[in-house]
PDB file of N, CA and C in Angstrom:
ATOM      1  N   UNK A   1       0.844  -1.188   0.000  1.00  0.00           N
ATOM      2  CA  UNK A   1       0.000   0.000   0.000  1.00  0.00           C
ATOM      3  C   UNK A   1       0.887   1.249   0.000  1.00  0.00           C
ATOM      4  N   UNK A   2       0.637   2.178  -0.848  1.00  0.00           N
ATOM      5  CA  UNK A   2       1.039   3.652  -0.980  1.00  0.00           C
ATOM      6  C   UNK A   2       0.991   4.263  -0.128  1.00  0.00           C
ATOM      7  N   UNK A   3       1.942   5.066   0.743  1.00  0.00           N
ATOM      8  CA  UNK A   3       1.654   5.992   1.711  1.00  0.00           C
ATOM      9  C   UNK A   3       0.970   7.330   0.502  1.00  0.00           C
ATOM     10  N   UNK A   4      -0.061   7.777   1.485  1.00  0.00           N
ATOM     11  CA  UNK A   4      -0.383   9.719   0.787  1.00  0.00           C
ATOM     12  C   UNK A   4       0.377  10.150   0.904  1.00  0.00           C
ATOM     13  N   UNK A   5       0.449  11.519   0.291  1.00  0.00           N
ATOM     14  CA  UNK A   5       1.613  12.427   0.540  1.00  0.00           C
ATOM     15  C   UNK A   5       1.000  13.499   2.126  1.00  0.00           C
ATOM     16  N   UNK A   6      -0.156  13.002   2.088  1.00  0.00           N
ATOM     17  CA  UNK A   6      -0.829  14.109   3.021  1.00  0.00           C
ATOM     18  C   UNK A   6      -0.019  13.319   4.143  1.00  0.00           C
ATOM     19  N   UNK A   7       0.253  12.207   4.323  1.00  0.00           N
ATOM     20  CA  UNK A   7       0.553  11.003   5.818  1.00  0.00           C
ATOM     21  C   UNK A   7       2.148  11.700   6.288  1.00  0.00           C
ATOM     22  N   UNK A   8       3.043  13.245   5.401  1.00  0.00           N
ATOM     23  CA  UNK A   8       4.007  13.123   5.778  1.00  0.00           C
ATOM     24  C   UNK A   8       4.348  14.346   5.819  1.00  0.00           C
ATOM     25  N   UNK A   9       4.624  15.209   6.793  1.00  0.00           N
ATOM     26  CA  UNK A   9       4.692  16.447   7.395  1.00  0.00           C
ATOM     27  C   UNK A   9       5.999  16.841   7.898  1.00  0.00           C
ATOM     28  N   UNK A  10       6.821  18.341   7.496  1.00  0.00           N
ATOM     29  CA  UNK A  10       8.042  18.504   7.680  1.00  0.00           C
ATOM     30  C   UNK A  10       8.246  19.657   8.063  1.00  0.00           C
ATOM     31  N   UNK A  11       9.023  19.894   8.952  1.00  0.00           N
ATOM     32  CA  UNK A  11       9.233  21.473   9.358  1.00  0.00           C
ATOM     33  C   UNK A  11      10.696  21.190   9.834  1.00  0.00           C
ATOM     34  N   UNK A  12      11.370  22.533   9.231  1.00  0.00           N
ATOM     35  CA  UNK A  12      13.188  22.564   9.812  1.00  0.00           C
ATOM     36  C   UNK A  12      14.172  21.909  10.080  1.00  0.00           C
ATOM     37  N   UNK A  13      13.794  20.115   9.303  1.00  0.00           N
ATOM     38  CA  UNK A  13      14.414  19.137   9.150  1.00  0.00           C
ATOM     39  C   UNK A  13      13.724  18.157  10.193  1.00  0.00           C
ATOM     40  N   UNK A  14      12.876  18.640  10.608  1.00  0.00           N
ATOM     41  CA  UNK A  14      12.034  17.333  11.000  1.00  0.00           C
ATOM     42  C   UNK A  14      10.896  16.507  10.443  1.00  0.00           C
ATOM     43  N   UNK A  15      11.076  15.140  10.378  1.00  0.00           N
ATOM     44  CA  UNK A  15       9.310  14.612   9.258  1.00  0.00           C
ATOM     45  C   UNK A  15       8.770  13.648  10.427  1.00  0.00           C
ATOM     46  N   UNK A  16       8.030  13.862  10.038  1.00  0.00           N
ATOM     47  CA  UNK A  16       6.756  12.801  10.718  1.00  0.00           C
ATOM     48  C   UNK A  16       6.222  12.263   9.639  1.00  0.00           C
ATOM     49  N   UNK A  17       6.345  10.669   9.408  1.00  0.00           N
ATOM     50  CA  UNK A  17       5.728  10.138   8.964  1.00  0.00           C
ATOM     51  C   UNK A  17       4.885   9.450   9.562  1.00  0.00           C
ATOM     52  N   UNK A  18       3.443   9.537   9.154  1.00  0.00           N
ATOM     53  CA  UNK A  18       2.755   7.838   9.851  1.00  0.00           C
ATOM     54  C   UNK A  18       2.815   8.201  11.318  1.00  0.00           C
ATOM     55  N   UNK A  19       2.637   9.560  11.599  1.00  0.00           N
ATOM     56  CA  UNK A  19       2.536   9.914  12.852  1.00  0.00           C
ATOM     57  C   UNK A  19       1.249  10.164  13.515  1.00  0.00           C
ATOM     58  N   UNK A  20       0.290   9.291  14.366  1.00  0.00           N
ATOM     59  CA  UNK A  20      -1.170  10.206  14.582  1.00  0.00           C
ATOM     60  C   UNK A  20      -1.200  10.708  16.176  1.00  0.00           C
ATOM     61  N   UNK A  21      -1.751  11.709  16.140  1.00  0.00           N
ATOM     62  CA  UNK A  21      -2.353  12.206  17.339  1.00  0.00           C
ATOM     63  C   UNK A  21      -3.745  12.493  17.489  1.00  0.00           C
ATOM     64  N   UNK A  22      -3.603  12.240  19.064  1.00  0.00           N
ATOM     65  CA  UNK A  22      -5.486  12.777  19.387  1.00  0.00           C
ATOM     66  C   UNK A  22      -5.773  14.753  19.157  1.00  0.00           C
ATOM     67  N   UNK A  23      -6.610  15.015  18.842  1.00  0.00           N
ATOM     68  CA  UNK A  23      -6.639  16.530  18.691  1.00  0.00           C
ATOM     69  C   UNK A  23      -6.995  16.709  20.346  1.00  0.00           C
ATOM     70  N   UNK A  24      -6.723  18.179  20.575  1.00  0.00           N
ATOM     71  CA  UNK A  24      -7.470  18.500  22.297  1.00  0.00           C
ATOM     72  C   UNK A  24      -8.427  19.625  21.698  1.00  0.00           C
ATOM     73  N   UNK A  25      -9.081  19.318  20.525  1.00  0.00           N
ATOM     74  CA  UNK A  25     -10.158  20.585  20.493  1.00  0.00           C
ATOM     75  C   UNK A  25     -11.111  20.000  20.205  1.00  0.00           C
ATOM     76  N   UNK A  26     -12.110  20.226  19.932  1.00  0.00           N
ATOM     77  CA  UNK A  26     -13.768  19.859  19.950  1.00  0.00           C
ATOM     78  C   UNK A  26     -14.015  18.413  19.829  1.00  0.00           C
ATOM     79  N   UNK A  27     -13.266  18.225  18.064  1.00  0.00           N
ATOM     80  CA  UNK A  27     -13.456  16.985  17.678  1.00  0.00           C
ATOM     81  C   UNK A  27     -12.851  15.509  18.610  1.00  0.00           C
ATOM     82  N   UNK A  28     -11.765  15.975  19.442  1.00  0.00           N
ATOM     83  CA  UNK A  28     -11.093  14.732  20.036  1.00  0.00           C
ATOM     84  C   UNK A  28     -10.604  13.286  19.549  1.00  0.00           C
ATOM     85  N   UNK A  29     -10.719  13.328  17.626  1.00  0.00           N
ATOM     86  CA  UNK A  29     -10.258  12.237  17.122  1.00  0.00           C
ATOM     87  C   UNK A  29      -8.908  11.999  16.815  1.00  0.00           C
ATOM     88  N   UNK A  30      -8.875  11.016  16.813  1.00  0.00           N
ATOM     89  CA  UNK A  30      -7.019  10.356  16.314  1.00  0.00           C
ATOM     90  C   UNK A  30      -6.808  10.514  14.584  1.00  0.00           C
ATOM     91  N   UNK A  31      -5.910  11.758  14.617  1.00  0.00           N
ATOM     92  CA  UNK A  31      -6.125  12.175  13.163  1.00  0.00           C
ATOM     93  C   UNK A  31      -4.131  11.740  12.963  1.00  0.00           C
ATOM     94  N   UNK A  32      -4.123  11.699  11.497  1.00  0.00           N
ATOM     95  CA  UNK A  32      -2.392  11.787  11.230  1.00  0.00           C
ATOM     96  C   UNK A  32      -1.829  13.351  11.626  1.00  0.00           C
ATOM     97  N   UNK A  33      -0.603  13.298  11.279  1.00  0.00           N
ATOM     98  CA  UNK A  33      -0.019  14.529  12.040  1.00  0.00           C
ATOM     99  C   UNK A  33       0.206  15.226  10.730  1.00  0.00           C
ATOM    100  N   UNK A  34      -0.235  15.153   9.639  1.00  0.00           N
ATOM    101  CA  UNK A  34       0.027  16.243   8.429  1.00  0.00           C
ATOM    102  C   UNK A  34      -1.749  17.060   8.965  1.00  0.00           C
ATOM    103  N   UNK A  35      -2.413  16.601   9.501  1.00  0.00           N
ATOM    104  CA  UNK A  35      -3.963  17.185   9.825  1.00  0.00           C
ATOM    105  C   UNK A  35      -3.743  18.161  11.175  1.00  0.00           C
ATOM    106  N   UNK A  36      -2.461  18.429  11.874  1.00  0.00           N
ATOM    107  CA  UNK A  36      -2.084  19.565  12.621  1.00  0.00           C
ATOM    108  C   UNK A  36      -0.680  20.279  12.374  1.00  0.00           C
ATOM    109  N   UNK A  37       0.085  19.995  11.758  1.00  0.00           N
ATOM    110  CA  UNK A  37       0.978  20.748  11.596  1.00  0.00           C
ATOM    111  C   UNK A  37       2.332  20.865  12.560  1.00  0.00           C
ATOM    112  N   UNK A  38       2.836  21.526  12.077  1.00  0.00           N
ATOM    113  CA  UNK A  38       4.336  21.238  12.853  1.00  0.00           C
ATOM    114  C   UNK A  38       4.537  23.569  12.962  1.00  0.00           C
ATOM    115  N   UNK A  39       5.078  23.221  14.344  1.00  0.00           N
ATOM    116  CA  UNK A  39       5.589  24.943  14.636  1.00  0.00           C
ATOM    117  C   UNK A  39       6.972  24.659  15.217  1.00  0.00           C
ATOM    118  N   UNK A  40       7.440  26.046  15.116  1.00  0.00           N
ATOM    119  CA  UNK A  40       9.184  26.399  15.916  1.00  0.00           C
ATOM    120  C   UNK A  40       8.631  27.237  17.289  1.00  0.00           C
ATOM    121  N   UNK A  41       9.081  26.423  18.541  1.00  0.00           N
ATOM    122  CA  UNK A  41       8.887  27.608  19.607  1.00  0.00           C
ATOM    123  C   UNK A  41      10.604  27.376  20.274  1.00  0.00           C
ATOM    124  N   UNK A  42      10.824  28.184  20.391  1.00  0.00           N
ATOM    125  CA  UNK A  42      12.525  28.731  20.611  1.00  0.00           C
ATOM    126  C   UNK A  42      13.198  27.811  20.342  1.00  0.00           C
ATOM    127  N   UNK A  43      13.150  26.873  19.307  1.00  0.00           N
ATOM    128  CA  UNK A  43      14.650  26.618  18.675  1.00  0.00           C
ATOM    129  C   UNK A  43      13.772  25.361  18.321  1.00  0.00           C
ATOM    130  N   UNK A  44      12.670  25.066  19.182  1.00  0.00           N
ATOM    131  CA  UNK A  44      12.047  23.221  19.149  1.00  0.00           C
ATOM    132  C   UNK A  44      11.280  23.337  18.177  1.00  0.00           C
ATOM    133  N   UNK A  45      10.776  21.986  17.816  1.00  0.00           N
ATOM    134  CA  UNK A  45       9.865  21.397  16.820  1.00  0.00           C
ATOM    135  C   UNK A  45       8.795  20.726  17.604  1.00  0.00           C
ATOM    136  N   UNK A  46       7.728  21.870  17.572  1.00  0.00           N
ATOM    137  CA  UNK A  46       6.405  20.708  18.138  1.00  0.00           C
ATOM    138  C   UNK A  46       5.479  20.770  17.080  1.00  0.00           C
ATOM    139  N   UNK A  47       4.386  19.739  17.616  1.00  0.00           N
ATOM    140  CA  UNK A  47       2.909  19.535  16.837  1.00  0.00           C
ATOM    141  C   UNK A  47       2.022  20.465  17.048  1.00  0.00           C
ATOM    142  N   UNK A  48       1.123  21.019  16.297  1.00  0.00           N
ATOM    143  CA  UNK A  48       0.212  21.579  17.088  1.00  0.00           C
ATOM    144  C   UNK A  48      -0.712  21.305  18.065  1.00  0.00           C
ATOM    145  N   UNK A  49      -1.689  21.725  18.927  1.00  0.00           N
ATOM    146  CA  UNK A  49      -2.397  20.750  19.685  1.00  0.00           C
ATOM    147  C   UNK A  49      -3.550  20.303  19.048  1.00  0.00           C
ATOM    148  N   UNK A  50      -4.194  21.111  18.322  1.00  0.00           N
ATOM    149  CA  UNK A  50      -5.515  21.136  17.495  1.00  0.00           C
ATOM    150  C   UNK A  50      -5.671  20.820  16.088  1.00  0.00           C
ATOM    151  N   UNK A  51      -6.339  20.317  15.624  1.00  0.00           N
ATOM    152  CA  UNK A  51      -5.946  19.433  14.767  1.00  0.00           C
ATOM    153  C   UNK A  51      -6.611  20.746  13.613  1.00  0.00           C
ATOM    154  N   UNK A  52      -6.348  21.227  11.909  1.00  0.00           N
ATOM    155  CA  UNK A  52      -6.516  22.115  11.426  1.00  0.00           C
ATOM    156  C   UNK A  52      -8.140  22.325  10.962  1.00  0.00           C
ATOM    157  N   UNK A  53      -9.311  22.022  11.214  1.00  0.00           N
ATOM    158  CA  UNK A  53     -10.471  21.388  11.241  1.00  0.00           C
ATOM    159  C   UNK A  53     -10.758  22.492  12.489  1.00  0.00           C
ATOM    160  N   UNK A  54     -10.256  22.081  13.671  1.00  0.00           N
ATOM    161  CA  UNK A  54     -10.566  22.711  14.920  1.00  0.00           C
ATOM    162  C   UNK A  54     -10.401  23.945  15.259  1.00  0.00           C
ATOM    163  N   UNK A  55      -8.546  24.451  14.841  1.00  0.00           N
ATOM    164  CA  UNK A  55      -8.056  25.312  14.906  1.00  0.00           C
ATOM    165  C   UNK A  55      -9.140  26.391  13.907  1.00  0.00           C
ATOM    166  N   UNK A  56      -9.051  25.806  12.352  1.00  0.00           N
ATOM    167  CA  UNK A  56      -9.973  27.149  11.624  1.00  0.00           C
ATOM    168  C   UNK A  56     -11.723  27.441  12.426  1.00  0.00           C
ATOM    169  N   UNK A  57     -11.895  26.294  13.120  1.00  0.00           N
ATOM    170  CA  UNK A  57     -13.865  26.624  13.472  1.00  0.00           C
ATOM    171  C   UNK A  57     -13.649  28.103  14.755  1.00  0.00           C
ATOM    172  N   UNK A  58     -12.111  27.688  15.398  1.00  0.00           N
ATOM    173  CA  UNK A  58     -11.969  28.408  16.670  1.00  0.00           C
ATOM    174  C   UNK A  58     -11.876  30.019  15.903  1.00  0.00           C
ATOM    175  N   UNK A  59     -10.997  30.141  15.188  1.00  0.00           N
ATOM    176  CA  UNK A  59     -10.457  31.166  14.262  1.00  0.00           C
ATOM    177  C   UNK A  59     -12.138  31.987  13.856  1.00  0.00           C
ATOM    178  N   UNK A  60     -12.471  31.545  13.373  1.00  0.00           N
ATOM    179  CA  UNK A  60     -14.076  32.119  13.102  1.00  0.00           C
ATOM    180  C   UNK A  60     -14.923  32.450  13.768  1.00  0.00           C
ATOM    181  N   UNK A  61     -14.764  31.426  14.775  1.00  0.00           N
ATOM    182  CA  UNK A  61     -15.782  31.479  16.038  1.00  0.00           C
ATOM    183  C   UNK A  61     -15.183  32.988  16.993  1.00  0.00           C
ATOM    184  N   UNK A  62     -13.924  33.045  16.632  1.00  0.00           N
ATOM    185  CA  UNK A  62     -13.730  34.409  17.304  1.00  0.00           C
ATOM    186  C   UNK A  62     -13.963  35.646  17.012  1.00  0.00           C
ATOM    187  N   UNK A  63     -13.583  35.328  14.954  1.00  0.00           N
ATOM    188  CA  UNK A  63     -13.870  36.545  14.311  1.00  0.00           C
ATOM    189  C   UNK A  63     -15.661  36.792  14.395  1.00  0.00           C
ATOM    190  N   UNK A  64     -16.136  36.289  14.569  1.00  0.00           N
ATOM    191  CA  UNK A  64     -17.725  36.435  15.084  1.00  0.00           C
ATOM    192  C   UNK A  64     -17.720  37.534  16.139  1.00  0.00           C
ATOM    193  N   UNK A  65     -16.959  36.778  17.244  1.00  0.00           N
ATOM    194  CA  UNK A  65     -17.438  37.666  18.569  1.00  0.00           C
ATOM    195  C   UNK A  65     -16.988  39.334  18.472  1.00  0.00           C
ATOM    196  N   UNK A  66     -15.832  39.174  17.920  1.00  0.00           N
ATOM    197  CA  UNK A  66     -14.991  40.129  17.723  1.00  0.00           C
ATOM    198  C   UNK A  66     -16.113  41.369  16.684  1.00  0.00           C
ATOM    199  N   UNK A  67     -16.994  41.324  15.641  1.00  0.00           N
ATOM    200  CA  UNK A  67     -17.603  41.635  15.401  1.00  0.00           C
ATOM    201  C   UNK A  67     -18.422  42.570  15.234  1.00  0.00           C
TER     202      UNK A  67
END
Protein backbone atom coordinates (compact mmCIF):
# COMPACT_ATOMS: atom_id res chain seq x y z
CA UNK A 1 0.00 0.00 0.00
CA UNK A 2 1.04 3.65 -0.98
CA UNK A 3 1.65 5.99 1.71
CA UNK A 4 -0.38 9.72 0.79
CA UNK A 5 1.61 12.43 0.54
CA UNK A 6 -0.83 14.11 3.02
CA UNK A 7 0.55 11.00 5.82
CA UNK A 8 4.01 13.12 5.78
CA UNK A 9 4.69 16.45 7.39
CA UNK A 10 8.04 18.50 7.68
CA UNK A 11 9.23 21.47 9.36
CA UNK A 12 13.19 22.56 9.81
CA UNK A 13 14.41 19.14 9.15
CA UNK A 14 12.03 17.33 11.00
CA UNK A 15 9.31 14.61 9.26
CA UNK A 16 6.76 12.80 10.72
CA UNK A 17 5.73 10.14 8.96
CA UNK A 18 2.75 7.84 9.85
CA UNK A 19 2.54 9.91 12.85
CA UNK A 20 -1.17 10.21 14.58
CA UNK A 21 -2.35 12.21 17.34
CA UNK A 22 -5.49 12.78 19.39
CA UNK A 23 -6.64 16.53 18.69
CA UNK A 24 -7.47 18.50 22.30
CA UNK A 25 -10.16 20.58 20.49
CA UNK A 26 -13.77 19.86 19.95
CA UNK A 27 -13.46 16.98 17.68
CA UNK A 28 -11.09 14.73 20.04
CA UNK A 29 -10.26 12.24 17.12
CA UNK A 30 -7.02 10.36 16.31
CA UNK A 31 -6.13 12.18 13.16
CA UNK A 32 -2.39 11.79 11.23
CA UNK A 33 -0.02 14.53 12.04
CA UNK A 34 0.03 16.24 8.43
CA UNK A 35 -3.96 17.18 9.83
CA UNK A 36 -2.08 19.56 12.62
CA UNK A 37 0.98 20.75 11.60
CA UNK A 38 4.34 21.24 12.85
CA UNK A 39 5.59 24.94 14.64
CA UNK A 40 9.18 26.40 15.92
CA UNK A 41 8.89 27.61 19.61
CA UNK A 42 12.53 28.73 20.61
CA UNK A 43 14.65 26.62 18.67
CA UNK A 44 12.05 23.22 19.15
CA UNK A 45 9.87 21.40 16.82
CA UNK A 46 6.41 20.71 18.14
CA UNK A 47 2.91 19.53 16.84
CA UNK A 48 0.21 21.58 17.09
CA UNK A 49 -2.40 20.75 19.69
CA UNK A 50 -5.51 21.14 17.49
CA UNK A 51 -5.95 19.43 14.77
CA UNK A 52 -6.52 22.11 11.43
CA UNK A 53 -10.47 21.39 11.24
CA UNK A 54 -10.57 22.71 14.92
CA UNK A 55 -8.06 25.31 14.91
CA UNK A 56 -9.97 27.15 11.62
CA UNK A 57 -13.86 26.62 13.47
CA UNK A 58 -11.97 28.41 16.67
CA UNK A 59 -10.46 31.17 14.26
CA UNK A 60 -14.08 32.12 13.10
CA UNK A 61 -15.78 31.48 16.04
CA UNK A 62 -13.73 34.41 17.30
CA UNK A 63 -13.87 36.55 14.31
CA UNK A 64 -17.72 36.44 15.08
CA UNK A 65 -17.44 37.67 18.57
CA UNK A 66 -14.99 40.13 17.72
CA UNK A 67 -17.60 41.63 15.40
Amino acid sequence: MQKQKRDRVERDGVVLTGAMFRCTGKCGRLKPGSEFGLRSVDGTVRNQSQCATCRASRVARNARRAA
